[in-house]
Protein backbone atom coordinates (compact mmCIF):
# COMPACT_ATOMS: atom_id res chain seq x y z
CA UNK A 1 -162.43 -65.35 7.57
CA UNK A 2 -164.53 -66.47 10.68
CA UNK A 3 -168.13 -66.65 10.21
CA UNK A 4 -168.28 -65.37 6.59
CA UNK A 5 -166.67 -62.16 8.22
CA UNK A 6 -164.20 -61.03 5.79
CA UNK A 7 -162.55 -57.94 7.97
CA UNK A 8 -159.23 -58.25 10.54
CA UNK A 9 -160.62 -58.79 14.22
CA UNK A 10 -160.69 -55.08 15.89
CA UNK A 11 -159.48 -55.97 18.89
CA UNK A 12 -157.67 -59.06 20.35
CA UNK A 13 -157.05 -59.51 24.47
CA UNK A 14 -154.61 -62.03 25.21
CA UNK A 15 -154.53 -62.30 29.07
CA UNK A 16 -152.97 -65.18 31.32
CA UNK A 17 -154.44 -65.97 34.50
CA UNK A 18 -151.75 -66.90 36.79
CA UNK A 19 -151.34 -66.64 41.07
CA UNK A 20 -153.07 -68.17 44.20
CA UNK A 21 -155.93 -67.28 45.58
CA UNK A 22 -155.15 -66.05 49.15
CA UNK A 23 -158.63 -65.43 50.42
CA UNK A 24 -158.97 -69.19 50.02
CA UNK A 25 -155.54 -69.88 52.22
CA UNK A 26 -156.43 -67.47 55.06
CA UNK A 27 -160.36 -68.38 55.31
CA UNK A 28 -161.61 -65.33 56.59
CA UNK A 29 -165.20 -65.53 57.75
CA UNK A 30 -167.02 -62.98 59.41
CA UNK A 31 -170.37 -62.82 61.28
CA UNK A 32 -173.02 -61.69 61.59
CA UNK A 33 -173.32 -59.53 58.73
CA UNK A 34 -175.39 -57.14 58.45
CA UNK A 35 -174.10 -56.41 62.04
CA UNK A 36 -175.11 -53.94 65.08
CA UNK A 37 -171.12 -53.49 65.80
CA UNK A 38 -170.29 -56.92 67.42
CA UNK A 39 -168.20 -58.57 64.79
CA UNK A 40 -167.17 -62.27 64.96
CA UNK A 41 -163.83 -62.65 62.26
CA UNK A 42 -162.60 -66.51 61.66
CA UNK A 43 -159.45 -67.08 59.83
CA UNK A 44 -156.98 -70.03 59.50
CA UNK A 45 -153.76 -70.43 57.60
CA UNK A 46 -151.96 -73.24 56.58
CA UNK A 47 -149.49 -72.61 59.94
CA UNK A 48 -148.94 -70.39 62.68
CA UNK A 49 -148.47 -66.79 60.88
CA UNK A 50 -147.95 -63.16 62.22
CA UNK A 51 -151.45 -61.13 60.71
CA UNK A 52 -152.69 -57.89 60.93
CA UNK A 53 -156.35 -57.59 61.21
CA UNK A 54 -157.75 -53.95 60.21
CA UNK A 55 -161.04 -52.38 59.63
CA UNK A 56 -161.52 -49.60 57.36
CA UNK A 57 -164.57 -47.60 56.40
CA UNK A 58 -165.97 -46.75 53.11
CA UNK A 59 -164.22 -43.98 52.87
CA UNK A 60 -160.69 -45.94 53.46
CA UNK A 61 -159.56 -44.35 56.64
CA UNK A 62 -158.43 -47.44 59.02
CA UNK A 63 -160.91 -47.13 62.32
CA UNK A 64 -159.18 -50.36 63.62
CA UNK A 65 -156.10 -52.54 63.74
CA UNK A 66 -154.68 -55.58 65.36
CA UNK A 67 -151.62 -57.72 65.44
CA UNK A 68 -151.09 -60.91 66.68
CA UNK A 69 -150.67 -64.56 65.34
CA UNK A 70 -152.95 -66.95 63.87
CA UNK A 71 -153.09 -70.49 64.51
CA UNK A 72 -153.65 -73.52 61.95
CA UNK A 73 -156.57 -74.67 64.32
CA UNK A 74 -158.28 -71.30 63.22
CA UNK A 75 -158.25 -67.98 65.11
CA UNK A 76 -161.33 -66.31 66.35
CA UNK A 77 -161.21 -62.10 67.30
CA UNK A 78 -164.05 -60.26 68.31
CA UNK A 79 -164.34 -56.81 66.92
CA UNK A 80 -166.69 -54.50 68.77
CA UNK A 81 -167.34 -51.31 66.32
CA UNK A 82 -170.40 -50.49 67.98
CA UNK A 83 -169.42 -46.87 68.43
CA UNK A 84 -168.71 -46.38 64.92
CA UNK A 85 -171.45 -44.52 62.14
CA UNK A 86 -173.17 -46.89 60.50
CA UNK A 87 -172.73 -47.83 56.95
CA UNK A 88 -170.03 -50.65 54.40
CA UNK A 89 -167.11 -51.41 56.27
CA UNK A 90 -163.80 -53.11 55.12
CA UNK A 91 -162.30 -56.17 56.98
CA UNK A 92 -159.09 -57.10 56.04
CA UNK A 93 -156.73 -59.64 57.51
CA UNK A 94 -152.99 -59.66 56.25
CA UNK A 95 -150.48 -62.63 56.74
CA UNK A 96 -147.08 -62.49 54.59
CA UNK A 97 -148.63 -64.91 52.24
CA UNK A 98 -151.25 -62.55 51.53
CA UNK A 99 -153.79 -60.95 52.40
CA UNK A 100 -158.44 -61.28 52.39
CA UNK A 101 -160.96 -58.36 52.39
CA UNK A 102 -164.33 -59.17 53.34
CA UNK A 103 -167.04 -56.73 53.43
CA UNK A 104 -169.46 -55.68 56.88
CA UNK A 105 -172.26 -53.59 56.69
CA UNK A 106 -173.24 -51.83 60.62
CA UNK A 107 -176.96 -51.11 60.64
């Protein structure tokens, strides 16, 4: 019985909340958001790390992608998307420990 309530609890969740969080490793910042198409991205990781920087739009389809390797100091890209429609984009930055997904709206 908990709180004078004499029935069986009707439904139990047992969950465990185990991992890292990436997003935190790779510190991806972008700027300025909202943007007119001339994106500033910021990331670092812990040491110098093969990524692959994409941008996808709200309807998923990838509208730009970028390899290259990231440095501990921090690694700056400039994204110019000025010639895409306006409206939520998707920036994601992958590195084998994981990967971050930040969101840009154009205007």
């Amino acid at each position: 019985m908990v709180q004078n309530c004499l029935s069986e609890p009707s439904n139990v969740i047992h969950y465990s909340g185990v991992g890292i969080d990436y997003s935190e490793l790779i510190g991806l910042t972008i700027y300025p958001v909202p943007s007119d198409g001339q994106i500033n991205v910021s990331f670092s990781t812990p040491g110098a790390e093969k990524y692959t920087l994409s941008v996808y739009n709200c309807l998923g389809s990838k509208v730009f992608e970028e390899h290259g390797t990231s440095f501990p100091s921090g690694t700056n890209r400039f994204i110019d998307l000025s010639g895409e429609v306006k409206g939520l984009y998707f920036i994601s930055i992958t590195t084998k420990m994981g990967s971050s997904v930040k969101k840009v709206i154009l205007m």
